[in-house]
N, C-alpha and C. Protein backbone atom coordinates (compact mmCIF):
# COMPACT_ATOMS: atom_id res chain seq x y z
N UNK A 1 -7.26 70.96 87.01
CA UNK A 1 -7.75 71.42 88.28
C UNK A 1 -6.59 71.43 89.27
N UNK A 2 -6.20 72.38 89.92
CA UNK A 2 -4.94 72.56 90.80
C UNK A 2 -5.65 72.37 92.65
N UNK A 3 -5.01 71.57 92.50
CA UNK A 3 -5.08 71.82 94.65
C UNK A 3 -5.94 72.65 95.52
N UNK A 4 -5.21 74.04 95.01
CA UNK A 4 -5.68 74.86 95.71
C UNK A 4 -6.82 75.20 95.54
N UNK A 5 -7.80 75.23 94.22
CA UNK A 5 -9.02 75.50 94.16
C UNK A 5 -9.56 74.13 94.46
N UNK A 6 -9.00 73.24 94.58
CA UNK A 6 -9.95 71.84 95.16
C UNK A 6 -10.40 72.16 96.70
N UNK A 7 -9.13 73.02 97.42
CA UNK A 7 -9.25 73.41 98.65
C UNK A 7 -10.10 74.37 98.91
N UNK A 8 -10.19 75.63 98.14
CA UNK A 8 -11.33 76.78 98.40
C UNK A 8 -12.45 76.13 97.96
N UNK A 9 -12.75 74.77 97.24
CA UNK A 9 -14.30 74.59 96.81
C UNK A 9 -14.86 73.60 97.64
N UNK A 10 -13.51 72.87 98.31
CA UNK A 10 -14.09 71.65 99.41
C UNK A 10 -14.39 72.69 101.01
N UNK A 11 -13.95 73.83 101.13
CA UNK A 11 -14.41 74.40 102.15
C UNK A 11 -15.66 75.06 102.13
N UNK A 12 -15.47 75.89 101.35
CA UNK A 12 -16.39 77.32 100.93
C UNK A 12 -18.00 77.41 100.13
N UNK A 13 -17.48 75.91 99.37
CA UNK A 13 -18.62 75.59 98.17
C UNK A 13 -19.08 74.37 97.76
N UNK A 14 -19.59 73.60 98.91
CA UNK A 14 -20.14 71.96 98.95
C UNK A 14 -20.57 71.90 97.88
N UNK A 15 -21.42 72.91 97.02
CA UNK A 15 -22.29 72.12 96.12
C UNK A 15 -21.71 72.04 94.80
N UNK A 16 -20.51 72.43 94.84
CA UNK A 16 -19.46 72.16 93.99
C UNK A 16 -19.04 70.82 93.78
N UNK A 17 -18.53 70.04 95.13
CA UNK A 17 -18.20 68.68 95.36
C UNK A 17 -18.88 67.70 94.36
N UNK A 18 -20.46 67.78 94.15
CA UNK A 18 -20.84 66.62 93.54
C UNK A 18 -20.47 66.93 91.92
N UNK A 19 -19.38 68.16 91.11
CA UNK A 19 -19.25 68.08 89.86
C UNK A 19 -17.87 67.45 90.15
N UNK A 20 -16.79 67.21 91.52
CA UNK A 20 -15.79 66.96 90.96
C UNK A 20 -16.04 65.36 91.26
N UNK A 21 -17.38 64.64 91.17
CA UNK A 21 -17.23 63.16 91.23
C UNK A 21 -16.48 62.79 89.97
N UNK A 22 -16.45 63.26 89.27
CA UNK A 22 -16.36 62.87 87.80
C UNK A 22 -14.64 63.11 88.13
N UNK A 23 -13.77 63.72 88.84
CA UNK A 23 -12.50 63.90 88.29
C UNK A 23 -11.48 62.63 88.56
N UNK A 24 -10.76 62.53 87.55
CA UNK A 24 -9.36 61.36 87.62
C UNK A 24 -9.26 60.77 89.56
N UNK A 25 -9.75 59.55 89.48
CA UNK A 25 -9.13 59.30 90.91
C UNK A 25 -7.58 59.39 91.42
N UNK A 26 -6.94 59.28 90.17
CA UNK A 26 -5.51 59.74 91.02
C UNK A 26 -5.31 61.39 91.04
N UNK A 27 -6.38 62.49 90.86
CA UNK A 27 -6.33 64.09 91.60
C UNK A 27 -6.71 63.68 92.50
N UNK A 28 -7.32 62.95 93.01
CA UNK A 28 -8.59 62.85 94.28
C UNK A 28 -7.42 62.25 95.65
N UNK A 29 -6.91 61.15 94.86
CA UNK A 29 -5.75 61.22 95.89
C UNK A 29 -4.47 61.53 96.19
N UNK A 30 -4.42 61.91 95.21
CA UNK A 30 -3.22 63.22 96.02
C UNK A 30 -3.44 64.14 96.57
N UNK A 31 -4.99 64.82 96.44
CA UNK A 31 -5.37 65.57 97.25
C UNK A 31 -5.73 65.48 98.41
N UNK A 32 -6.03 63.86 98.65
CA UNK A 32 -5.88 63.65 100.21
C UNK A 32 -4.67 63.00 100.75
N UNK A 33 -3.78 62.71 100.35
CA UNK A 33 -2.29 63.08 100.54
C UNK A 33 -1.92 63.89 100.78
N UNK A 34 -2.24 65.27 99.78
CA UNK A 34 -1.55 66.57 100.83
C UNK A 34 -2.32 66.48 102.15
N UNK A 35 -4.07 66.36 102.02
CA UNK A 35 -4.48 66.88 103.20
C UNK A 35 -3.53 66.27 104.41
N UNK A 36 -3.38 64.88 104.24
CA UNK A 36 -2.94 63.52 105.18
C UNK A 36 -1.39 64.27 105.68
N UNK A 37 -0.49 64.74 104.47
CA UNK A 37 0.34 65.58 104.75
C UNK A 37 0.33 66.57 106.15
N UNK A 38 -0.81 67.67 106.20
CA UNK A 38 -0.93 68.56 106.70
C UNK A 38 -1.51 68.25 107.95
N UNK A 39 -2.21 66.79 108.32
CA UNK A 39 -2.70 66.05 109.51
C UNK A 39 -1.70 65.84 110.17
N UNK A 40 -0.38 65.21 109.45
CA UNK A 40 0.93 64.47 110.09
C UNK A 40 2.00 65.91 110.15
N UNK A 41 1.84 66.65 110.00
CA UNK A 41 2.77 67.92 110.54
C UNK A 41 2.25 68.75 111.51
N UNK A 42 0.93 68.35 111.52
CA UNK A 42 0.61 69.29 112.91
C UNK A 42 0.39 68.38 113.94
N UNK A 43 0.26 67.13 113.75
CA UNK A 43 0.33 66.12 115.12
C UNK A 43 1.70 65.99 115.19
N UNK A 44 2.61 65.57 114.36
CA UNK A 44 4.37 65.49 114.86
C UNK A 44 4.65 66.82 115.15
N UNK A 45 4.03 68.25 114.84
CA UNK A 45 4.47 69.32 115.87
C UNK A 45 4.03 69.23 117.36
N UNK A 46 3.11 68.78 117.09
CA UNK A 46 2.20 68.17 118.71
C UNK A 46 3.40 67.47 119.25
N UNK A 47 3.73 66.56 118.79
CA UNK A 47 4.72 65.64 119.58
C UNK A 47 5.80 66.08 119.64
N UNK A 48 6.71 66.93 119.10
CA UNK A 48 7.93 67.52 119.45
C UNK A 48 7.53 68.34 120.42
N UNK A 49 6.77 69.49 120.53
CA UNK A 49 6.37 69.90 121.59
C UNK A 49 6.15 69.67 123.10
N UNK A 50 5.12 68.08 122.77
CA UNK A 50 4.76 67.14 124.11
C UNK A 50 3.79 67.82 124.48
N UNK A 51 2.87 67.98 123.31
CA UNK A 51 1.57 68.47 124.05
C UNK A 51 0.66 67.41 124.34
N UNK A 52 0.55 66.37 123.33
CA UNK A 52 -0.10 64.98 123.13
C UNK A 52 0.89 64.15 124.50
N UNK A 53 1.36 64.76 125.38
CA UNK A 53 1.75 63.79 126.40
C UNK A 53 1.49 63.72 128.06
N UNK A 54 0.27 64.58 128.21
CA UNK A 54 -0.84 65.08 129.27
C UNK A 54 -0.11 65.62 129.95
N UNK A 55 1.01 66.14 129.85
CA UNK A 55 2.00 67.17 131.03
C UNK A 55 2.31 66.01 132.02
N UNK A 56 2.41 64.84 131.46
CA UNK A 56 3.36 63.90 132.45
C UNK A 56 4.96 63.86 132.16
N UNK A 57 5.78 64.10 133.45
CA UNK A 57 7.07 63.74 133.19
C UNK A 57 7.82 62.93 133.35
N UNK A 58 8.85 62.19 132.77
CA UNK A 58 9.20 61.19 132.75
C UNK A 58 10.04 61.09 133.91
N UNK A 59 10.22 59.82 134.77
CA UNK A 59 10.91 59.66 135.69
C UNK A 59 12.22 59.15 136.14
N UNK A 60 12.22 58.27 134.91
CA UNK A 60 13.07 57.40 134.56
C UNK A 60 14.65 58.25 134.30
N UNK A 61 16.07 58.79 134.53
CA UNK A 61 16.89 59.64 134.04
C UNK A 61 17.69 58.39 133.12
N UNK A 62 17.32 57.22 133.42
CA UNK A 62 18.39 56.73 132.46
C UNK A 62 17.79 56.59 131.07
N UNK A 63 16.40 56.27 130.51
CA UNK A 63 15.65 56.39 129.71
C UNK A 63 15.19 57.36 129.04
N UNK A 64 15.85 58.78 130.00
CA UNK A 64 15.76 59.68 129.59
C UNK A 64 17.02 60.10 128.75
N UNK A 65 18.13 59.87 129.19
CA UNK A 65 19.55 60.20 129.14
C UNK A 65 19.63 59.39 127.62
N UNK A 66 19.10 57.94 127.64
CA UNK A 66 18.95 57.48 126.42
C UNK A 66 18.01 58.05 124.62
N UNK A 67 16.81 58.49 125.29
CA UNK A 67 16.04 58.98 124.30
C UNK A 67 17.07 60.28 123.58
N UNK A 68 17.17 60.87 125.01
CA UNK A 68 18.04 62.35 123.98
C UNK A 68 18.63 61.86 123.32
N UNK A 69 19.70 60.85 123.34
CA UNK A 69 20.92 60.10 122.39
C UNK A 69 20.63 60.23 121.14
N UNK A 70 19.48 59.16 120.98
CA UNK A 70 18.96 58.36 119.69
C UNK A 70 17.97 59.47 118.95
N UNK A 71 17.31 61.10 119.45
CA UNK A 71 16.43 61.75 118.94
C UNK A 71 16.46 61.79 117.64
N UNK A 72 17.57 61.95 116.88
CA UNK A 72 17.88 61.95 115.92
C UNK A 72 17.20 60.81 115.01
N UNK A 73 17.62 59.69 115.53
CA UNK A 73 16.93 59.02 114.56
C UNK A 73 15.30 58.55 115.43
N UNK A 74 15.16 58.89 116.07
CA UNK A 74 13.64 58.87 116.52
C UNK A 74 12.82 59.46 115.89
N UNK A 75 12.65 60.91 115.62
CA UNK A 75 12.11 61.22 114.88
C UNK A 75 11.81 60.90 113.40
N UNK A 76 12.76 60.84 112.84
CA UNK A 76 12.22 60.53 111.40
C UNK A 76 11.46 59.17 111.39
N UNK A 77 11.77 58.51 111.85
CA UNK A 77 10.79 57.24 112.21
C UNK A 77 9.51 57.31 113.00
N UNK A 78 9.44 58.76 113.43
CA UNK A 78 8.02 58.64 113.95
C UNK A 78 7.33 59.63 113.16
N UNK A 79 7.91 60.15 112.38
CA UNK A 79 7.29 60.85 111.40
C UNK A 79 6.60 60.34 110.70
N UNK A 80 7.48 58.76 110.03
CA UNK A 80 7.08 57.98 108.93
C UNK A 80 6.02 57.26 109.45
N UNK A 81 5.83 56.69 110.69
CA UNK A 81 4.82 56.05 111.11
C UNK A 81 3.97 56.57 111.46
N UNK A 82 3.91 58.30 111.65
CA UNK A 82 2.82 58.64 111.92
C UNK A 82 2.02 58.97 110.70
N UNK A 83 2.69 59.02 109.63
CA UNK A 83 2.63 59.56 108.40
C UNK A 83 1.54 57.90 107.75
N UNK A 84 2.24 57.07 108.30
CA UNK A 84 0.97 55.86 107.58
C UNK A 84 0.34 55.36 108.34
N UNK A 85 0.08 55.80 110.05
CA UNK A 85 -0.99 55.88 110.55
C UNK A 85 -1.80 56.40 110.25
N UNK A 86 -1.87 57.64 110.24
CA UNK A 86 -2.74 59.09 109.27
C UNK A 86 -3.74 58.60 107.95
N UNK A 87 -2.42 57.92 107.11
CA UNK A 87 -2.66 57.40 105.99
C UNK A 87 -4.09 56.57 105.72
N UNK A 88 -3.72 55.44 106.76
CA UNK A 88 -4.89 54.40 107.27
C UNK A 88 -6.21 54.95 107.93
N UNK A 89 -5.79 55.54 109.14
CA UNK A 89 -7.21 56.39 109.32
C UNK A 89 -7.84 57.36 108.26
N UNK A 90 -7.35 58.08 107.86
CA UNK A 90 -7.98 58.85 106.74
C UNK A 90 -8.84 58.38 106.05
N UNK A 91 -7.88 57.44 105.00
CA UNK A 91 -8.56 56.42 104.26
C UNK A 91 -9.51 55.88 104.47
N UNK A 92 -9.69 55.44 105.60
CA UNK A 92 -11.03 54.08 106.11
C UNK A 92 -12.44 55.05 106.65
N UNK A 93 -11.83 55.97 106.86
CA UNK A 93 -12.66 57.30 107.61
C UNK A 93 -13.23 57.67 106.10
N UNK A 94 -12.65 58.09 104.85
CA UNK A 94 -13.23 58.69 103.86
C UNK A 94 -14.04 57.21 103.23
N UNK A 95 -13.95 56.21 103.31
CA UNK A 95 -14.86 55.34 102.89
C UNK A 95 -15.80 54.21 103.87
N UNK A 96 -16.20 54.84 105.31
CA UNK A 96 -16.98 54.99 105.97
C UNK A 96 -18.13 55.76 105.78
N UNK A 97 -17.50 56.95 105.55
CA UNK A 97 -18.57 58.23 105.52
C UNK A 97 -18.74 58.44 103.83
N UNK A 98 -18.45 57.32 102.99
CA UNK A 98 -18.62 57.01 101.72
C UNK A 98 -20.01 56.43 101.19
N UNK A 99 -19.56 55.10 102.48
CA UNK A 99 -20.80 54.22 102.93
C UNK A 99 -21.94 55.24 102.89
N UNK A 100 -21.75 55.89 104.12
CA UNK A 100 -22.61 56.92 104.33
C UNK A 100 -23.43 57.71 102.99
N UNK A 101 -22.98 57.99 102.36
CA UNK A 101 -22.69 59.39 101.26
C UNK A 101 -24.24 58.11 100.28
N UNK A 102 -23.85 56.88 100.18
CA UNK A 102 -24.60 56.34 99.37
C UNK A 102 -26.02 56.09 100.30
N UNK A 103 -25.80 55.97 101.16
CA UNK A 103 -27.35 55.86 102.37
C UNK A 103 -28.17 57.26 101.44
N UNK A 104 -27.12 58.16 101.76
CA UNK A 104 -27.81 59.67 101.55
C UNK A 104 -28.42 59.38 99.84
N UNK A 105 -27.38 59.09 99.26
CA UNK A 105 -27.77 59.04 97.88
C UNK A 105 -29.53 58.41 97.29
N UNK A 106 -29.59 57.76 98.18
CA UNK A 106 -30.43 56.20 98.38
C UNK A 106 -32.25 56.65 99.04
N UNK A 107 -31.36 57.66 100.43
CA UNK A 107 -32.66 58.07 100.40
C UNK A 107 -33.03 59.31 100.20
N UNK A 108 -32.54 60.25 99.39
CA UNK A 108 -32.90 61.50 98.63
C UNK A 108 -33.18 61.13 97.11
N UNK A 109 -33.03 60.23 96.88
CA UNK A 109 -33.56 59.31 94.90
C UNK A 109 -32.58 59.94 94.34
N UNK A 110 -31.27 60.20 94.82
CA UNK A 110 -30.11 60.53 93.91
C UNK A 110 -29.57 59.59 93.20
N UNK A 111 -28.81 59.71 91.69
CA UNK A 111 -28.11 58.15 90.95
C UNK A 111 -26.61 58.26 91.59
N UNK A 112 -26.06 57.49 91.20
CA UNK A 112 -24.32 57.68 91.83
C UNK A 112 -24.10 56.52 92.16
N UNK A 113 -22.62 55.97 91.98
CA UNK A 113 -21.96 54.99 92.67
C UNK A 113 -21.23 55.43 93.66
N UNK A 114 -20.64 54.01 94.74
CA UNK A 114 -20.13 54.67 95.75
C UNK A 114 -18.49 55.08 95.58
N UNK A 115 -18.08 54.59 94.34
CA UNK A 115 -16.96 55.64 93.68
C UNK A 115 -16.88 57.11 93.52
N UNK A 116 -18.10 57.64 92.87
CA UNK A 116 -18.73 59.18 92.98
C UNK A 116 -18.74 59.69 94.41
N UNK A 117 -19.27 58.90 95.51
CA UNK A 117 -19.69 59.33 96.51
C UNK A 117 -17.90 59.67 97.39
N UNK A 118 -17.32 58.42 96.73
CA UNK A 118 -15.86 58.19 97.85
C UNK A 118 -15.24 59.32 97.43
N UNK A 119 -15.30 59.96 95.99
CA UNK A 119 -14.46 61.01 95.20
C UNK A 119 -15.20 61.93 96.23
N UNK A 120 -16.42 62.29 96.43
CA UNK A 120 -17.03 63.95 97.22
C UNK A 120 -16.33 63.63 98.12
N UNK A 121 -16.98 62.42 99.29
CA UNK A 121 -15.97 62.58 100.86
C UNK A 121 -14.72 62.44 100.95
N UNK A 122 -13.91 62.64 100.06
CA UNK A 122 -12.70 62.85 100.19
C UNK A 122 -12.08 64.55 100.16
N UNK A 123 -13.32 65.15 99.42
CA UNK A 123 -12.99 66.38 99.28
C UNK A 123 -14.07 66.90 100.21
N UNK A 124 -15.00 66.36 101.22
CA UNK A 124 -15.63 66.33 101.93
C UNK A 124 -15.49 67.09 103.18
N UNK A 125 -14.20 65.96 103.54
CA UNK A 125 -13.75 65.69 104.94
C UNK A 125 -12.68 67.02 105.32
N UNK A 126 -12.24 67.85 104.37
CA UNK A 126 -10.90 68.83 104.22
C UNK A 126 -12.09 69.88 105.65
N UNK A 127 -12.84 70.30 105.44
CA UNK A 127 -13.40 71.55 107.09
C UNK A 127 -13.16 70.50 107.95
N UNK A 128 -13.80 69.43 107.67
CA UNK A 128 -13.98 69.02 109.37
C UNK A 128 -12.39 68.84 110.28
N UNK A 129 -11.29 67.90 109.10
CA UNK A 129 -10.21 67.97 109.10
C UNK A 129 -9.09 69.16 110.19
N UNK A 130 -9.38 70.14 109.10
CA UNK A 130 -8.70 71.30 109.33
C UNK A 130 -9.28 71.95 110.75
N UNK A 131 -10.82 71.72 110.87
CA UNK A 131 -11.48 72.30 112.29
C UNK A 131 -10.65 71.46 113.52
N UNK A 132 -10.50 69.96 113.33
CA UNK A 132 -10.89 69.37 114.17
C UNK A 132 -9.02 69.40 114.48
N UNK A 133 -8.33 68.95 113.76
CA UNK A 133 -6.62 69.48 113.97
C UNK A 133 -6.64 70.76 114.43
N UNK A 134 -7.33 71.94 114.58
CA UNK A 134 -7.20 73.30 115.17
C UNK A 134 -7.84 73.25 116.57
N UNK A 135 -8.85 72.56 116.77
CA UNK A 135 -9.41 72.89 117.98
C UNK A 135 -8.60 71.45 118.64
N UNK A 136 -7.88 70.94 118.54
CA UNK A 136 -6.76 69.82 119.22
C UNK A 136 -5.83 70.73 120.05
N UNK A 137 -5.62 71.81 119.52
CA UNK A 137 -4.64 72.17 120.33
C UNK A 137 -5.49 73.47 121.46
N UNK A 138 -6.99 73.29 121.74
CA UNK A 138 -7.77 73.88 122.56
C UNK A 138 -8.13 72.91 123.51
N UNK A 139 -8.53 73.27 124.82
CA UNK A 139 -8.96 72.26 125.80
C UNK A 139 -10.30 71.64 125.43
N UNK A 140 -10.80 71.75 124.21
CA UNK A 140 -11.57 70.97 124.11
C UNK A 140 -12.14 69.68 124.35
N UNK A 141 -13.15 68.85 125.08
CA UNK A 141 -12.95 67.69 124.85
C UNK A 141 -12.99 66.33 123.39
N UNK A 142 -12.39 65.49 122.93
CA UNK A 142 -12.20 64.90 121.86
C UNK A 142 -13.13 64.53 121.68
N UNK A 143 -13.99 63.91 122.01
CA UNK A 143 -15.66 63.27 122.07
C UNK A 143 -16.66 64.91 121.04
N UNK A 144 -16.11 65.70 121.55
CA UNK A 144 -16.81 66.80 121.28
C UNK A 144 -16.34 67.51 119.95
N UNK A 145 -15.03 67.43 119.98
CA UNK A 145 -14.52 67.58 118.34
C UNK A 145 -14.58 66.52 117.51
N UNK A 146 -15.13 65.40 118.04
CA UNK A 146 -15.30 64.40 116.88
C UNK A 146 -16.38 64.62 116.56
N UNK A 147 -17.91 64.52 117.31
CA UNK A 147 -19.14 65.12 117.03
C UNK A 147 -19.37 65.95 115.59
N UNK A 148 -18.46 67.02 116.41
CA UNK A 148 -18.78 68.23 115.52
C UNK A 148 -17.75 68.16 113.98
N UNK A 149 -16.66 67.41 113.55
CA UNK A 149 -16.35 66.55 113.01
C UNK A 149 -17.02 66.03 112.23
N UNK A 150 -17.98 64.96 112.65
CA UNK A 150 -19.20 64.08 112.15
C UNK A 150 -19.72 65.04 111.29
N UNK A 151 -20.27 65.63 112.10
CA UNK A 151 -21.54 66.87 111.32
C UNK A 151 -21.28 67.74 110.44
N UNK A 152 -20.23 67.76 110.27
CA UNK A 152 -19.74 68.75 109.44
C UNK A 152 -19.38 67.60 107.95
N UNK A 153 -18.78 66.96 108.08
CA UNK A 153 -18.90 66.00 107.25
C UNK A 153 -20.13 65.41 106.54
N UNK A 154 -20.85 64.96 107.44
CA UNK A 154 -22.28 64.21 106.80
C UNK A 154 -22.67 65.68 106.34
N UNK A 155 -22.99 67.05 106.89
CA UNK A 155 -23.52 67.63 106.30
C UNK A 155 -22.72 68.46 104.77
N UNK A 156 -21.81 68.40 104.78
CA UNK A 156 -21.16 68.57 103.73
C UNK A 156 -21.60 67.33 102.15
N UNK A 157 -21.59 66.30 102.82
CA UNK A 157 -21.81 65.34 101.62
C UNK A 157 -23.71 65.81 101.44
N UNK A 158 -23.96 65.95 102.61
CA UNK A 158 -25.55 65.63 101.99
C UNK A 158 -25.76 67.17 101.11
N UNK A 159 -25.35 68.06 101.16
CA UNK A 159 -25.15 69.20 100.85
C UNK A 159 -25.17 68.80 98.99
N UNK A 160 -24.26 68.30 99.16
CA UNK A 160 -23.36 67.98 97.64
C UNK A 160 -23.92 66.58 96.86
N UNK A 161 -24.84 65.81 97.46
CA UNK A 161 -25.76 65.21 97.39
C UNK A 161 -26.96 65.25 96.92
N UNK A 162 -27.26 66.81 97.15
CA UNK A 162 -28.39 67.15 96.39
C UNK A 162 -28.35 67.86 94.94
N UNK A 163 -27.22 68.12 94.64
CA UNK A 163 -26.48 68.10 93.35
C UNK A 163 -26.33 67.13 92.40
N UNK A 164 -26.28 65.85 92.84
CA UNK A 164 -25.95 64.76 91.93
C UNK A 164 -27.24 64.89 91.13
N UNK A 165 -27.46 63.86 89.61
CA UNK A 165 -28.61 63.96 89.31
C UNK A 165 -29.82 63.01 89.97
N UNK A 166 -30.96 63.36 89.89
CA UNK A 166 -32.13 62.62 90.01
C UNK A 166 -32.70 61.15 89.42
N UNK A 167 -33.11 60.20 90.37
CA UNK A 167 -33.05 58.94 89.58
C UNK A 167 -34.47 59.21 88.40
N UNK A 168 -34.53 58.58 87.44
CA UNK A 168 -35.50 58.64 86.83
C UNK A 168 -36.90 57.98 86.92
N UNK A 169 -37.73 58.13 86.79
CA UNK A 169 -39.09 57.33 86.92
C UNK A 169 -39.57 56.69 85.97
């Protein structure tokens, strides 16, 4: 299974998600590695830019005179840290809404562990992701792209949820 169709089936085709519970957990995370990838290049473009810095300017010229100096090695170090910030939120975020994924499981009489469930919301989370990094760089408010975020997520798993099999009687 290659990437890229993990990507056209986690957008396009939820009810796909509940056949790739079954795949190797190390595809599952590298595939949210690239995603985590593609989170941390469009927020460190954010920050070279200084859009993430509310159009405040700095006042300071000697702190300023200093930063230019050192840019060089500033950046790659904030790359890397933003890169396992990302890392951490992602992560805890895809087994939150994991939690979640088994509520759903639980009360629709679906079978599944919350391994199955952590494998979908990982391939889950790639719309809301990609929505919610695009409308960042709109005046949107954040409260409001997280929302819609949420929903797109929970409804993605419950989607793919109703796919899993049926408990038995």
């Amino acid at each position: 299974m290659k990437h890229y169709q993990l990507l056209v089936d986690s957008i396009l085709h939820p009810k796909k998600l509940a056949a790739y519970r079954l795949l190797p957990i190390g595809k599952v995370i590298q595939y949210v590695f690239l995603l985590i990838t593609f989170i941390t290049v469009i927020s460190f473009s954010k920050f070279l830019t200084g859009m993430g810095s509310g159009g405040e300017s700095m006042q300071l010229e000697g702190l300023s005179e200093y930063l230019d100096d050192i840019k060089w090695l500033l950046y790659p170090f904030a790359f890397v840290f933003l890169f396992i910030i990302t890392s951490f939120l992602t992560f805890l975020r895809i087994s939150i809404y994991g939690f979640v994924g088994v509520i759903l499981l639980k009360m629709m009489g679906h079978r599944g562990e919350y391994r199955h469930i952590w494998r979908t919301t990982a391939l889950a989370i790639t719309l809301a992701t990609i929505l919610s990094n695009s409308l960042s760089f709109t005046s949107l408010n954040g409260s409001i792209v997280t929302v819609i975020s949420i929903a797109i997520t929970i409804a993605y798993i419950a989607v793919a949820v109703t796919k899993y099999p049926k408990i038995k009687k």
